[in-house]
PDB file of N, CA and C in Angstrom:
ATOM      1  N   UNK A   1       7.135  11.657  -7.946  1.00  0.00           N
ATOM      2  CA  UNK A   1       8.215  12.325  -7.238  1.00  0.00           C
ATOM      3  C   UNK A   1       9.509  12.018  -7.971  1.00  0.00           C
ATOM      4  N   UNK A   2      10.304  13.050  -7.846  1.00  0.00           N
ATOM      5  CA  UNK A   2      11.450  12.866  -8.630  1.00  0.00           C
ATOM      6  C   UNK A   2      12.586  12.798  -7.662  1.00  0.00           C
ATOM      7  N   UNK A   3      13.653  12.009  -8.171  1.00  0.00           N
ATOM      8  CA  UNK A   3      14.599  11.811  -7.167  1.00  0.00           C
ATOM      9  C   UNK A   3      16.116  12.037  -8.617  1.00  0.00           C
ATOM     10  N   UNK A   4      15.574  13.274  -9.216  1.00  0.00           N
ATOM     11  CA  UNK A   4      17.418  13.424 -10.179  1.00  0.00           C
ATOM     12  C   UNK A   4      18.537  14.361  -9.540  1.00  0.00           C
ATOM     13  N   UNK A   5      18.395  14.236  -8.125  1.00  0.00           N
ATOM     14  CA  UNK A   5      19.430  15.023  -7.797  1.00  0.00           C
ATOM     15  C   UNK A   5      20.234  14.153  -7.045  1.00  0.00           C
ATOM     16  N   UNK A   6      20.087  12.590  -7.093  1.00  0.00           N
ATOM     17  CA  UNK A   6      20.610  11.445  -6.741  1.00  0.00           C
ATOM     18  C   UNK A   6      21.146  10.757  -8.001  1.00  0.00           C
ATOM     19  N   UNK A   7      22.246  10.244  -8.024  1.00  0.00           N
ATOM     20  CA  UNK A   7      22.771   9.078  -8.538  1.00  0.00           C
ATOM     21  C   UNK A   7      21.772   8.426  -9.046  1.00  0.00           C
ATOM     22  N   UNK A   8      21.504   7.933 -10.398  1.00  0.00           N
ATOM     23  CA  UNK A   8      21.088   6.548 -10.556  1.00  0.00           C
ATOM     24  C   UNK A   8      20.562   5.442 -10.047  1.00  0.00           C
ATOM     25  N   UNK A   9      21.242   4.788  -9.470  1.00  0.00           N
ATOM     26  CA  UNK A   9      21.441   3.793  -8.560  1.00  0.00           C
ATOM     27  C   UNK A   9      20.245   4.018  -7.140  1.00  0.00           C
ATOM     28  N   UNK A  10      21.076   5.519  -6.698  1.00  0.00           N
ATOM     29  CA  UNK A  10      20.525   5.634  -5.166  1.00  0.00           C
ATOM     30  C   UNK A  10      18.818   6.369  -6.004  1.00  0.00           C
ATOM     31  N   UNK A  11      19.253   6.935  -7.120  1.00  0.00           N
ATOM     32  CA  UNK A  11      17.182   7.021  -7.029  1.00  0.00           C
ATOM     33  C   UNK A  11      16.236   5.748  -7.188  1.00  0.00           C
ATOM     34  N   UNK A  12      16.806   5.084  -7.802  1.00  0.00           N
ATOM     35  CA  UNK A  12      16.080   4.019  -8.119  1.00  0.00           C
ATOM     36  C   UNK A  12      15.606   2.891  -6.807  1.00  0.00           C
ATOM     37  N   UNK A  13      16.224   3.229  -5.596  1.00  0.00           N
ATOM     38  CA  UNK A  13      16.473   2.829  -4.706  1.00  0.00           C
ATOM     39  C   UNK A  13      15.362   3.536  -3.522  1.00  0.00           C
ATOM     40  N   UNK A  14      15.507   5.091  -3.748  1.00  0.00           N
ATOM     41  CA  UNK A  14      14.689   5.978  -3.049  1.00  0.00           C
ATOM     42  C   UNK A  14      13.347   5.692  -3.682  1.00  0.00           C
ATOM     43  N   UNK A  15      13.234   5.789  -5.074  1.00  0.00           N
ATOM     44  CA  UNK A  15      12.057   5.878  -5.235  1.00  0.00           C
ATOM     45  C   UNK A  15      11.081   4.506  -4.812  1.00  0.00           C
ATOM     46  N   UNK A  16      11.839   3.325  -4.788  1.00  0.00           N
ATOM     47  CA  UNK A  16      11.337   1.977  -4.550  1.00  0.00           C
ATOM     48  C   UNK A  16      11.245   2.173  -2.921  1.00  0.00           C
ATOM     49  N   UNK A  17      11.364   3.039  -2.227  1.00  0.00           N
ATOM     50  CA  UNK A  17      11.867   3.127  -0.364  1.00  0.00           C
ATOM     51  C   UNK A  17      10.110   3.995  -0.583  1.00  0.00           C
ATOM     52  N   UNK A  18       9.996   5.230  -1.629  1.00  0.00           N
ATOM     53  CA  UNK A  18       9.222   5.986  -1.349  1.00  0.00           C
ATOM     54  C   UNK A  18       7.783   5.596  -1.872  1.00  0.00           C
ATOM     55  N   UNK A  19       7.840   4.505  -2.686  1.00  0.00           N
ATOM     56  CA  UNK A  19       6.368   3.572  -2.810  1.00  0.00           C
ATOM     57  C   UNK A  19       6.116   2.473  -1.634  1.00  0.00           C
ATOM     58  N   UNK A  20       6.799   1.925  -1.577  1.00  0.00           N
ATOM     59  CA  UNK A  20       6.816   0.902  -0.198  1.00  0.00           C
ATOM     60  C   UNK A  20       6.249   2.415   1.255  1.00  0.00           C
ATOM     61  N   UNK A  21       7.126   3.445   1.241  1.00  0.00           N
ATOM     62  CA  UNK A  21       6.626   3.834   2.484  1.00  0.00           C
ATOM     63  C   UNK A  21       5.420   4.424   2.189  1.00  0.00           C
ATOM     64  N   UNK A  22       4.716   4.746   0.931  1.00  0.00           N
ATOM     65  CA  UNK A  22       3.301   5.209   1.010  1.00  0.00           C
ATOM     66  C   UNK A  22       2.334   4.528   1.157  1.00  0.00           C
ATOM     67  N   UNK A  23       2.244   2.965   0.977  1.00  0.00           N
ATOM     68  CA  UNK A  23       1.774   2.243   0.852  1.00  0.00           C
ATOM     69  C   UNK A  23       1.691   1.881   2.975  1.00  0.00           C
ATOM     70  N   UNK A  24       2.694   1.966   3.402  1.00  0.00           N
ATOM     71  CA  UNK A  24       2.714   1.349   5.035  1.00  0.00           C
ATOM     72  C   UNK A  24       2.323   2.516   5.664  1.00  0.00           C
ATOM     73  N   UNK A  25       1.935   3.835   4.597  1.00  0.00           N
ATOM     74  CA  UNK A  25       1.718   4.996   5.839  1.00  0.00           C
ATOM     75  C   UNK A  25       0.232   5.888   5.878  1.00  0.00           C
ATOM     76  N   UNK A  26      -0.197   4.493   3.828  1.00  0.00           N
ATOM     77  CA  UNK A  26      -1.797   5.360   3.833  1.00  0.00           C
ATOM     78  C   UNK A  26      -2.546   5.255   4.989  1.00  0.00           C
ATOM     79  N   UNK A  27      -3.093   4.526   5.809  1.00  0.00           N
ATOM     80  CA  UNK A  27      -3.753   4.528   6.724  1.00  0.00           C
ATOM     81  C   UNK A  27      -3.509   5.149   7.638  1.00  0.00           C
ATOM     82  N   UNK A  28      -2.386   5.491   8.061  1.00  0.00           N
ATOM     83  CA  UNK A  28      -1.931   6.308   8.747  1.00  0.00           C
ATOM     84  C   UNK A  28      -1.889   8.221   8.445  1.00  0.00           C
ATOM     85  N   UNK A  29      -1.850   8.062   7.537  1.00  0.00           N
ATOM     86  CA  UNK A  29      -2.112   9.441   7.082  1.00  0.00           C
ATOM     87  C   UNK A  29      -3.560  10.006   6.467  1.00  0.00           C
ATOM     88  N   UNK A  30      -4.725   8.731   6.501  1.00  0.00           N
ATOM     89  CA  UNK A  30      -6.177   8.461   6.394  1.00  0.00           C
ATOM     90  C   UNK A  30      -6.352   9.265   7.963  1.00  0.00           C
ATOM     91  N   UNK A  31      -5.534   8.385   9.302  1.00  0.00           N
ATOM     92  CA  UNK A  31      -6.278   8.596  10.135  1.00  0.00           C
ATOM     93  C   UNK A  31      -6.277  10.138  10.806  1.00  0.00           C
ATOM     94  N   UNK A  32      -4.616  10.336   9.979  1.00  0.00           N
ATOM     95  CA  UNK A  32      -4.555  11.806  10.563  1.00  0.00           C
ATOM     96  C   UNK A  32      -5.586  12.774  10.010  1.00  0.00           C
ATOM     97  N   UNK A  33      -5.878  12.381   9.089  1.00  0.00           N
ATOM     98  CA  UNK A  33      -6.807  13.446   8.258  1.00  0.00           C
ATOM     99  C   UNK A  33      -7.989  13.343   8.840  1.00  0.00           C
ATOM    100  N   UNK A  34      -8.582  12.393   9.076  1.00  0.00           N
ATOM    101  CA  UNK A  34      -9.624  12.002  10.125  1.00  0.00           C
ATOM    102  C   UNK A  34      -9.650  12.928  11.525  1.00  0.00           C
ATOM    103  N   UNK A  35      -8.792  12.441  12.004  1.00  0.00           N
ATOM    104  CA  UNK A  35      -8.793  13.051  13.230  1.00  0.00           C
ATOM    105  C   UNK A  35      -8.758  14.792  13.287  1.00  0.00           C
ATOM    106  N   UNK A  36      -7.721  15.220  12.156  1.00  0.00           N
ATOM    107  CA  UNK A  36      -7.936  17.370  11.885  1.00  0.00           C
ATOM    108  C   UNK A  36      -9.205  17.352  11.371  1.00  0.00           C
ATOM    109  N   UNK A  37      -9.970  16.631  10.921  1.00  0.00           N
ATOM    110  CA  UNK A  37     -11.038  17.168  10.214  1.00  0.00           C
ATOM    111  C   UNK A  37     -12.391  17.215  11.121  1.00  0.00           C
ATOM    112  N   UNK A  38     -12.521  16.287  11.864  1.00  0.00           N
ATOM    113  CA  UNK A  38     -13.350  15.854  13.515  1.00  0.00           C
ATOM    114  C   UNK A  38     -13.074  17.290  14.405  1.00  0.00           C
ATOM    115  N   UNK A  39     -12.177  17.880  14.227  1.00  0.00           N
ATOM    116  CA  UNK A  39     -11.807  19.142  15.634  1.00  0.00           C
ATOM    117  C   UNK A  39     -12.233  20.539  14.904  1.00  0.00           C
ATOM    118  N   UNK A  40     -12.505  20.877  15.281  1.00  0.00           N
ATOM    119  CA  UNK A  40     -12.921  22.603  15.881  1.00  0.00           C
ATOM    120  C   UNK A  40     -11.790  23.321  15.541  1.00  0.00           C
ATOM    121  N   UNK A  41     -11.899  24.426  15.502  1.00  0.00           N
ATOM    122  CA  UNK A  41     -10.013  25.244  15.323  1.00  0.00           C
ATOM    123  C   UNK A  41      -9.609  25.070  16.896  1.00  0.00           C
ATOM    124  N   UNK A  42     -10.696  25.041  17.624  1.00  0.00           N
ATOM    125  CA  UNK A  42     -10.035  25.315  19.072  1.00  0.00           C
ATOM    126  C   UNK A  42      -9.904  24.432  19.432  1.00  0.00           C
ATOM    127  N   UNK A  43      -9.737  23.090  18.934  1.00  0.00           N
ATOM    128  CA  UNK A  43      -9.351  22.045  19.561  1.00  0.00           C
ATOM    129  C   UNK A  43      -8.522  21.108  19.164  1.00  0.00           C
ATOM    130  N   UNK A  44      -7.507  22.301  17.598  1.00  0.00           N
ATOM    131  CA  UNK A  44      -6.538  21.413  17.158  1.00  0.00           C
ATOM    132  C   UNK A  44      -5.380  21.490  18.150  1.00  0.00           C
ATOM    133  N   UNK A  45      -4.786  22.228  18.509  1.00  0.00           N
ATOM    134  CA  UNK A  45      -3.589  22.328  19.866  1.00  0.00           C
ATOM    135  C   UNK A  45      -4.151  21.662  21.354  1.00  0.00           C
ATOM    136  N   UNK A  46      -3.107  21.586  21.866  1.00  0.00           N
ATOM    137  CA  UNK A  46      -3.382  20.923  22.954  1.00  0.00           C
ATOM    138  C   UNK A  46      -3.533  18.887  23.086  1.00  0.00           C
ATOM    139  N   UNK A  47      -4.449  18.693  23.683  1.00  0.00           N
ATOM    140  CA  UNK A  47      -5.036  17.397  23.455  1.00  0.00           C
ATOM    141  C   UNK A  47      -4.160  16.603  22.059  1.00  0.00           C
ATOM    142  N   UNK A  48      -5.216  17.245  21.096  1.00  0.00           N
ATOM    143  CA  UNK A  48      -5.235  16.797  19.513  1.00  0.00           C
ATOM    144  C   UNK A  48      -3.911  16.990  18.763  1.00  0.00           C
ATOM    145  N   UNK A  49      -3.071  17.921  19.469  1.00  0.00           N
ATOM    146  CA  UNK A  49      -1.870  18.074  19.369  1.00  0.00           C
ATOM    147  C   UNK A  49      -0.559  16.693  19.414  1.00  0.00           C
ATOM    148  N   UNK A  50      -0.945  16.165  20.850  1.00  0.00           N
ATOM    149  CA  UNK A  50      -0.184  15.328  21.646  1.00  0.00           C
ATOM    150  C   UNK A  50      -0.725  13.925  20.447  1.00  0.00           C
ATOM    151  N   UNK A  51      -2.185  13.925  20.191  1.00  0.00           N
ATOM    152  CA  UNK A  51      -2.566  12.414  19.938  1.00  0.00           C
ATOM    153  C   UNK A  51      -1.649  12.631  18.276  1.00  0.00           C
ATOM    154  N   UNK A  52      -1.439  13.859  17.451  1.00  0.00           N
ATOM    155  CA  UNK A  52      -1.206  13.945  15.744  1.00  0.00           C
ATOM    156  C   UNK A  52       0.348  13.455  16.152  1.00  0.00           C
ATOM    157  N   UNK A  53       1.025  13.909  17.069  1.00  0.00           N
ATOM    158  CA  UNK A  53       2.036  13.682  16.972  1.00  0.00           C
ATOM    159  C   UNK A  53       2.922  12.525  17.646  1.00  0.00           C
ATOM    160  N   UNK A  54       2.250  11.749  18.076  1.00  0.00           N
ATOM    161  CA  UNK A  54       2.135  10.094  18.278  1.00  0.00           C
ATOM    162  C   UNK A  54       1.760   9.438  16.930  1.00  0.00           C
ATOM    163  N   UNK A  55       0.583  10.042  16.457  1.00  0.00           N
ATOM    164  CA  UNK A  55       0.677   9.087  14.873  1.00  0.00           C
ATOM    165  C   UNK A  55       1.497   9.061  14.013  1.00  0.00           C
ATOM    166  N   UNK A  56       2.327  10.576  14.048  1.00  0.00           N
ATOM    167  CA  UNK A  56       3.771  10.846  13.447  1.00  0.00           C
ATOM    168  C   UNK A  56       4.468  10.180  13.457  1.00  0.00           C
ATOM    169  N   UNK A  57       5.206   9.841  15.028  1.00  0.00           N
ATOM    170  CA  UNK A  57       5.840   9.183  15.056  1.00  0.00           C
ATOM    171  C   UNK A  57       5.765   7.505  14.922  1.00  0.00           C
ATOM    172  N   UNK A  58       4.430   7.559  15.099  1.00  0.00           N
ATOM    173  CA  UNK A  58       4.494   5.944  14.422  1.00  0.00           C
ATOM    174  C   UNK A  58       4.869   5.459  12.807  1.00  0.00           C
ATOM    175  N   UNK A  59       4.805   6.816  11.922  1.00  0.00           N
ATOM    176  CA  UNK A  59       4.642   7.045  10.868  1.00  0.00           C
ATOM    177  C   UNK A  59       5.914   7.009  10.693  1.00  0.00           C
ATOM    178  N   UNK A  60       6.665   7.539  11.401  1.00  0.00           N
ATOM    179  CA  UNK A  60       8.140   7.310  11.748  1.00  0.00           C
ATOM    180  C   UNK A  60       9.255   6.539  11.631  1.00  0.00           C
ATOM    181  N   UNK A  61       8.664   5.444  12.453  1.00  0.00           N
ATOM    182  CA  UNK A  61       8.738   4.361  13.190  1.00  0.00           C
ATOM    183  C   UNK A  61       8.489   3.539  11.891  1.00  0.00           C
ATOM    184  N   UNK A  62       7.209   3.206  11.044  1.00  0.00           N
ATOM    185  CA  UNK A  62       6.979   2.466  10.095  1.00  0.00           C
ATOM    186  C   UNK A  62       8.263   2.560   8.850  1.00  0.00           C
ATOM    187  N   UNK A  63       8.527   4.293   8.552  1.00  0.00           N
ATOM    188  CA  UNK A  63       9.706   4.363   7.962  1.00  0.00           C
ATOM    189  C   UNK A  63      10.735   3.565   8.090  1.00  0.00           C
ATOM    190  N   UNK A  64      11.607   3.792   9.032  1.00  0.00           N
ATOM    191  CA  UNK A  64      12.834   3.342   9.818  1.00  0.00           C
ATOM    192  C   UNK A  64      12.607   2.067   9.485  1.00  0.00           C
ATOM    193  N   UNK A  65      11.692   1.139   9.639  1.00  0.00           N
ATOM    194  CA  UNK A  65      11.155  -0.159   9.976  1.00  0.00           C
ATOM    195  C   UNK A  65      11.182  -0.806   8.220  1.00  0.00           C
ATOM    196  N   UNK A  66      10.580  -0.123   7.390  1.00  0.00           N
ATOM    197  CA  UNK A  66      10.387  -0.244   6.268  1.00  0.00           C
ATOM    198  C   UNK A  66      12.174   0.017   5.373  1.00  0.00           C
ATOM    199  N   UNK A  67      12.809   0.451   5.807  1.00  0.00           N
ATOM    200  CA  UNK A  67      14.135   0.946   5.355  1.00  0.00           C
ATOM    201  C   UNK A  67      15.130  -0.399   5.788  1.00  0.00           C
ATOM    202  N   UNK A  68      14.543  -0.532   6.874  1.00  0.00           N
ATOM    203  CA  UNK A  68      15.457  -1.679   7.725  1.00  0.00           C
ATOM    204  C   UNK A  68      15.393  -3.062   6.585  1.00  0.00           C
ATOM    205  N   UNK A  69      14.125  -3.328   6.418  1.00  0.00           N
ATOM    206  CA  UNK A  69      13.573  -4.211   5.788  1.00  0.00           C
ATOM    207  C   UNK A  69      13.906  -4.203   4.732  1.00  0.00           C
ATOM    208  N   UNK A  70      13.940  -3.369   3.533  1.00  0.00           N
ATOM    209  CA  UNK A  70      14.418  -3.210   1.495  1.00  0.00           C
ATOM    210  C   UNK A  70      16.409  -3.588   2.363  1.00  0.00           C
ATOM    211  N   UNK A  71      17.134  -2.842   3.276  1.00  0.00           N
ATOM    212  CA  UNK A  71      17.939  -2.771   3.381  1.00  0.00           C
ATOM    213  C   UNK A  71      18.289  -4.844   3.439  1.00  0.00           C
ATOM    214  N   UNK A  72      17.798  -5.079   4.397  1.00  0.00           N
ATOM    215  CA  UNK A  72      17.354  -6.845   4.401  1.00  0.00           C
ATOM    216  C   UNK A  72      17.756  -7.259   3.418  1.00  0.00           C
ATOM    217  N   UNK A  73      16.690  -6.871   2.051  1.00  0.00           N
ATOM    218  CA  UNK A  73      16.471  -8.009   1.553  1.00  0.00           C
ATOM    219  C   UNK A  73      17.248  -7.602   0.037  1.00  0.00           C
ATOM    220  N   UNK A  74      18.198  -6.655   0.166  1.00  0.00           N
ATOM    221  CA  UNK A  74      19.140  -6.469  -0.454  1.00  0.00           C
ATOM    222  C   UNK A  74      18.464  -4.956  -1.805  1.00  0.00           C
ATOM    223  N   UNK A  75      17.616  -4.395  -1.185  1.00  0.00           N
ATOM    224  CA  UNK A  75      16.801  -3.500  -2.273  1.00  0.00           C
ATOM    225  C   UNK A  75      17.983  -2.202  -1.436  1.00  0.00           C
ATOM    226  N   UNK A  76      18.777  -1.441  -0.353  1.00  0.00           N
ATOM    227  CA  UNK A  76      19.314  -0.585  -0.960  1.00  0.00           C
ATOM    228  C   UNK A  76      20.437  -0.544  -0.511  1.00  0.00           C
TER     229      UNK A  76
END
């Protein structure tokens, strides 16, 4: 992934934000794939709907969390 429409500085920064968050979100994006691939067409909305978009937001959540953290420890 390329980040040259940023500063220097701030890519080198994004891109170190955007390995750290792939790394805290493979499993998480394992399970989503898991879970669309288990359903039926007729049983991606609804139900399966509510549960993808709880893992989102945990996925979310890990972001924010992970940003908080490089921000910590002086990475941006």
């Amino acid at each position: 992934m390329s980040f040259e429409h940023l500063p220097e500085e701030q890519a080198r920064r994004a891109e170190e934000l955007y390995e750290s968050l792939r790394a805290a979100a493979d499993s998480d994006f394992r399970a989503i794939a898991e879970l669309l691939t288990s359903k039926s067409d007729g049983q991606l909305f609804g139900a399966t709907e509510f549960e993808l978009r709880e893992m989102v937001h945990r996925v979310g959540a890990k972001a924010l969390q992970t940003a908080v953290t490089q921000r910590k420890k002086g990475g941006m």
